[in-house]
C-alpha atoms as a PDB file:
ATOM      1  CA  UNK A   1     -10.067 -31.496  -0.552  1.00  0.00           C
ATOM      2  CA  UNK A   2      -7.651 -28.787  -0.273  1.00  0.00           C
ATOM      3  CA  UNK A   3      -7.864 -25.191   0.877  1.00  0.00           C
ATOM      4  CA  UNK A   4      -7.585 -23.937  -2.575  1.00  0.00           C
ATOM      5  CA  UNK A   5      -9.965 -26.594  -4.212  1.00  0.00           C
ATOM      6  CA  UNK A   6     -12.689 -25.149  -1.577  1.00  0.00           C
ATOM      7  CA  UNK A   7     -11.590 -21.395  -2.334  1.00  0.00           C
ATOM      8  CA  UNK A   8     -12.297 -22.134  -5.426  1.00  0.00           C
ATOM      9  CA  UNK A   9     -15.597 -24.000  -4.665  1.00  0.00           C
ATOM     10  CA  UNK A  10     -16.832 -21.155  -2.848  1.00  0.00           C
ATOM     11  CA  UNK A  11     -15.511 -18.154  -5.733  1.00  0.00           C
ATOM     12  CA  UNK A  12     -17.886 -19.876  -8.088  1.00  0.00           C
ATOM     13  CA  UNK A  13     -21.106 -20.509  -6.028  1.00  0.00           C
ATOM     14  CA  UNK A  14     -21.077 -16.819  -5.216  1.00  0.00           C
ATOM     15  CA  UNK A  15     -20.587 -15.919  -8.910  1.00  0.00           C
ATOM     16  CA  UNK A  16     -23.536 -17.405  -9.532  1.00  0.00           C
ATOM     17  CA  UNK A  17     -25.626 -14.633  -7.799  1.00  0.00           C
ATOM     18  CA  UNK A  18     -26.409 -11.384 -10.276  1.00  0.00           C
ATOM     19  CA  UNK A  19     -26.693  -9.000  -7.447  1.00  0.00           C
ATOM     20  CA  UNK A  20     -25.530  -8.447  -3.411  1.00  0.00           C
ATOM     21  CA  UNK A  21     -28.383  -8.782  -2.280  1.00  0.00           C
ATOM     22  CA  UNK A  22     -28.737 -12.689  -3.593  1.00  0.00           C
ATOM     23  CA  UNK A  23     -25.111 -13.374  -2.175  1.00  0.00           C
ATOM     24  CA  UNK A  24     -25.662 -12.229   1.374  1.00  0.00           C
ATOM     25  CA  UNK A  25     -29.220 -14.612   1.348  1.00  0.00           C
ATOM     26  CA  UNK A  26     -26.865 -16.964   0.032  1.00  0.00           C
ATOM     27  CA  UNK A  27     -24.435 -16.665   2.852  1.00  0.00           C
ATOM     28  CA  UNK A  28     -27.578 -15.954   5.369  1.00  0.00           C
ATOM     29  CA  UNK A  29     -28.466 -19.883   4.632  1.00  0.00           C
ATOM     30  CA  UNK A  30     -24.608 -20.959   4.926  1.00  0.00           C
ATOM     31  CA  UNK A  31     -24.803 -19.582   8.127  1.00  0.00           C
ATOM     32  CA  UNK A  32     -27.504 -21.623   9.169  1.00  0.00           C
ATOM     33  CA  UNK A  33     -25.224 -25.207   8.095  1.00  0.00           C
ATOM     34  CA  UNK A  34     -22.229 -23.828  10.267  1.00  0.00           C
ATOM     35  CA  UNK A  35     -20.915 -26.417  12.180  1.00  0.00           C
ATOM     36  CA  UNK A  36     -21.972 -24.966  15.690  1.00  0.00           C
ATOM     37  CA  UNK A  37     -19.632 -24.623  18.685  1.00  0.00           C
ATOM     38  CA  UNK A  38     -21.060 -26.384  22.043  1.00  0.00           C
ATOM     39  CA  UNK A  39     -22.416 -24.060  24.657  1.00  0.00           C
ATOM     40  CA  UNK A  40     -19.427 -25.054  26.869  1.00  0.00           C
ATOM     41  CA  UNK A  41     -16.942 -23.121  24.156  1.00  0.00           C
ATOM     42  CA  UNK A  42     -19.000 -19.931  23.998  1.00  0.00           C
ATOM     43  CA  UNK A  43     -16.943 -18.437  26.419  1.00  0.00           C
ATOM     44  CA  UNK A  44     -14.841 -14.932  26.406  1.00  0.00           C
ATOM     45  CA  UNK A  45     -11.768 -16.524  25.825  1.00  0.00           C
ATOM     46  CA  UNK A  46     -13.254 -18.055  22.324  1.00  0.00           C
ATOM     47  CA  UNK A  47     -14.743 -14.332  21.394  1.00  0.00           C
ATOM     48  CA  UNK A  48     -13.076 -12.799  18.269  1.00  0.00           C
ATOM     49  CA  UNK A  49     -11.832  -9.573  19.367  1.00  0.00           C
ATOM     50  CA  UNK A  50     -12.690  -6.959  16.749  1.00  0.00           C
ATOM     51  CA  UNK A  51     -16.052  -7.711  15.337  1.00  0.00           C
ATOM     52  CA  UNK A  52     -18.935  -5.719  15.995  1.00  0.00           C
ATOM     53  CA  UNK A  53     -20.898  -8.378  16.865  1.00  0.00           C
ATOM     54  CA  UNK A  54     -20.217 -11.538  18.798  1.00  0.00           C
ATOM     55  CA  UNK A  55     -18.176 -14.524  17.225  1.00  0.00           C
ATOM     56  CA  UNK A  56     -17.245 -17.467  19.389  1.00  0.00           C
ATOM     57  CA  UNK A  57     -14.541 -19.863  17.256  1.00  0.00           C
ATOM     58  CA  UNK A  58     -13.396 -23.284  18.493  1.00  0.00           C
ATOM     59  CA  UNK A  59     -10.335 -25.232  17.390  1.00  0.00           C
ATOM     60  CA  UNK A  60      -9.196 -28.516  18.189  1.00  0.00           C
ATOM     61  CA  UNK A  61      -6.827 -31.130  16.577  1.00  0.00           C
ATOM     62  CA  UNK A  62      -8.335 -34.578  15.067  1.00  0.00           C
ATOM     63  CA  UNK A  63      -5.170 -36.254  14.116  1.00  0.00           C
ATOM     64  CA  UNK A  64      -3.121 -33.715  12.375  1.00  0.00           C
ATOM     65  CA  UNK A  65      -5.848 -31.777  10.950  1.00  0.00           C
ATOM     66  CA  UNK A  66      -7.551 -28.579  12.870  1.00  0.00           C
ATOM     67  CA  UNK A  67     -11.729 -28.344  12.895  1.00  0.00           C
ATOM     68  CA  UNK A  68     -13.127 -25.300  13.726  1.00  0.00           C
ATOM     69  CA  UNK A  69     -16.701 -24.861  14.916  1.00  0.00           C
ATOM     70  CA  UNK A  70     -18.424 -21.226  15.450  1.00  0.00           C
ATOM     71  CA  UNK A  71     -21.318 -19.333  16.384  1.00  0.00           C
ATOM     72  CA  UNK A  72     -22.264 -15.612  16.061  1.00  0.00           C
ATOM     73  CA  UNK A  73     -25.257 -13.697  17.330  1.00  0.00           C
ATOM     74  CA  UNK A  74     -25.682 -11.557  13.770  1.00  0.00           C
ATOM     75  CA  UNK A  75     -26.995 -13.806  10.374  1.00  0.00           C
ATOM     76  CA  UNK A  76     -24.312 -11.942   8.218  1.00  0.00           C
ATOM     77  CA  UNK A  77     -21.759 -12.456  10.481  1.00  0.00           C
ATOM     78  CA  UNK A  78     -22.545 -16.238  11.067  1.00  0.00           C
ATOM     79  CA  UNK A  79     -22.940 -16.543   7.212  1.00  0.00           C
ATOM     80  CA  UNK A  80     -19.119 -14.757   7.269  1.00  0.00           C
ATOM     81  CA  UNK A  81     -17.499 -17.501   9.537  1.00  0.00           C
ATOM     82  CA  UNK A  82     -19.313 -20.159   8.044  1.00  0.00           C
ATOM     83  CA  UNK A  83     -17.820 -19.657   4.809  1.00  0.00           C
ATOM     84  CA  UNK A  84     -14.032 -19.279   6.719  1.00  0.00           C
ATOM     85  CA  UNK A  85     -14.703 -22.482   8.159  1.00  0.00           C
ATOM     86  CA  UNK A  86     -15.708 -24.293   5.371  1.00  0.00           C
ATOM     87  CA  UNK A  87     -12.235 -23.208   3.579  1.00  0.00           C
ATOM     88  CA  UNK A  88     -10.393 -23.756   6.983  1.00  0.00           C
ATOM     89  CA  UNK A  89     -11.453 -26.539   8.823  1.00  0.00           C
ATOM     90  CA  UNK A  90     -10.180 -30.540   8.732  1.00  0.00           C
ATOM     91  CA  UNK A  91      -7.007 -29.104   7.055  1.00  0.00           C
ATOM     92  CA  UNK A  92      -3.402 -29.375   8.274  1.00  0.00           C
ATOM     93  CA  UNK A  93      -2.229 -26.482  10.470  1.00  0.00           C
ATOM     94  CA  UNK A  94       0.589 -25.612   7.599  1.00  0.00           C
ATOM     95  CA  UNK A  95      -1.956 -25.456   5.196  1.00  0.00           C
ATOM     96  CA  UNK A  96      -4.020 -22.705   7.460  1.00  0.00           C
ATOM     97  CA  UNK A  97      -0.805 -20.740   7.786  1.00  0.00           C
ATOM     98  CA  UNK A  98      -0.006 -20.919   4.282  1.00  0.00           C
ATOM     99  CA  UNK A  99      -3.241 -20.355   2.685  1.00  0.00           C
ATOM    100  CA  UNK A 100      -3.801 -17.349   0.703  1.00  0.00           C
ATOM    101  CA  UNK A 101      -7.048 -15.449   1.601  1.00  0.00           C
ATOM    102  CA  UNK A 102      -7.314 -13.723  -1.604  1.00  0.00           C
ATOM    103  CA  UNK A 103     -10.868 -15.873  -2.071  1.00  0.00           C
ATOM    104  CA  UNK A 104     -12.579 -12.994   0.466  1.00  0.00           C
ATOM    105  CA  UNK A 105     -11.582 -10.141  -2.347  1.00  0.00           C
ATOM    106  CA  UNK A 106     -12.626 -12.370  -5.172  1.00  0.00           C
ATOM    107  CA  UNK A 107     -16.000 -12.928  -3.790  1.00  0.00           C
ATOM    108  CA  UNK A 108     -16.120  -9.197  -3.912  1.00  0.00           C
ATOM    109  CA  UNK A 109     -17.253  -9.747   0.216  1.00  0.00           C
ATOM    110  CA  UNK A 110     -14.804  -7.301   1.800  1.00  0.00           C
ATOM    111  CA  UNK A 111     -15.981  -4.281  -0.932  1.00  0.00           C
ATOM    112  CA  UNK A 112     -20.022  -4.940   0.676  1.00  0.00           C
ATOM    113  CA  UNK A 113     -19.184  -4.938   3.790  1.00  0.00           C
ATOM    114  CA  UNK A 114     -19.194  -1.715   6.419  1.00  0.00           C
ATOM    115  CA  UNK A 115     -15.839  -1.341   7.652  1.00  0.00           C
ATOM    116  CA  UNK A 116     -16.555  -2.626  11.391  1.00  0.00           C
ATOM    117  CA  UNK A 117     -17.530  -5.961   9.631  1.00  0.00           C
ATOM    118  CA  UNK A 118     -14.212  -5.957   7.092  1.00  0.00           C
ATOM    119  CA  UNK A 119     -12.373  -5.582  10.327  1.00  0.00           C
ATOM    120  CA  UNK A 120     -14.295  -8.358  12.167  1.00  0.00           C
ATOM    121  CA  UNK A 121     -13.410 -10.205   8.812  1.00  0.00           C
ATOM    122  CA  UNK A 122      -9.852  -9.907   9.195  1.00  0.00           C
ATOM    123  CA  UNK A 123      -9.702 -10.544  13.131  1.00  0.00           C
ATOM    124  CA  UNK A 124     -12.002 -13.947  12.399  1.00  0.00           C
ATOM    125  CA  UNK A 125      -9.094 -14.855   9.526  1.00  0.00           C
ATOM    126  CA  UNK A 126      -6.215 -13.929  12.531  1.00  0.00           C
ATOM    127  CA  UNK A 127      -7.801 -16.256  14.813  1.00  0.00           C
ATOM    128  CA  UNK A 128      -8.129 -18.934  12.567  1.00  0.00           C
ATOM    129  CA  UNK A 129      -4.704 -18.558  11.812  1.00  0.00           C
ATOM    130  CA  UNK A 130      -3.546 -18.025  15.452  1.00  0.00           C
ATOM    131  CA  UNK A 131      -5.077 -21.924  16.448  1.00  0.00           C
ATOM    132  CA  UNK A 132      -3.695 -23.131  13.431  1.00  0.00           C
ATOM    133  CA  UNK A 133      -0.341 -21.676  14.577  1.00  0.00           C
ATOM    134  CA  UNK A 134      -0.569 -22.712  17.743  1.00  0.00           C
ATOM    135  CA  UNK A 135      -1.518 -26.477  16.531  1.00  0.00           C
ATOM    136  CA  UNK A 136       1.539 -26.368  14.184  1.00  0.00           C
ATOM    137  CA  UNK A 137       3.991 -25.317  17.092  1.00  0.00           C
ATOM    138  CA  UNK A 138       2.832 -28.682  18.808  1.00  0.00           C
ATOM    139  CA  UNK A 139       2.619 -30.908  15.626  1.00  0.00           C
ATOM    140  CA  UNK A 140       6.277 -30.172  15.404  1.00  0.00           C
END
């Protein structure tokens, strides 16, 4: 399934939801299916500089396609990543670099969120795009 096929996936789930308050349940309990990053992982060097709250993020290639697994101490936060990985990971580093983000504005997320977690948002998008980057460069 591609990046945009997911986007989209994940656009219409959250229009489902009348109100904020259902949506951030919503991605409360997506947090909860993120694929979790082994204790070994959660170190400094897999942090997410910028956020507010702690995000460990783990990359590695299967094949030619990069799966991410993550963990955060804060439910919104976790529920955040969750739904980055789900449009991110077991895709082809390319993809990752290419893909537009514009999913985040039309879940209306970054507008309900403070602006120490829209930050964290953007550094957790960076870093997914920094492994992917760095998975391309040795792909080629």
């Amino acid at each position: 399934m591609s990046i945009a096929t997911k986007q989209a996936d994940i656009v219409e789930e959250f229009s489902m939801f009348d109100d904020w308050m259902q949506r951030y349940e919503y991605m409360i309990d997506l947090g909860k299916s993120l694929p979790l990053i082994a204790d070994e992982y959660k170190t400094d060097d897999n942090i997410i500089k910028g956020c507010q709250s702690k995000v460990w993020v783990h990359a590695e290639l299967e094949g030619d396609k990069v799966v991410f697994t993550a963990d955060s101490d804060a439910i919104i936060t976790k529920g955040i990543i969750a739904i980055l990985i789900r449009a991110f990971s077991k895709q082809h580093p390319k993809d990752i670099l290419a893909a537009d983000t514009s999913f985040i504005d039309d879940i209306g997320l970054k507008e309900h969120l403070s602006p120490t977690r829209a930050n964290g948002l953007v550094s957790m998008i960076k870093q997914l795009k920094m492994y992917a980057l760095a998975y391309q460069t040795q792909l080629s």
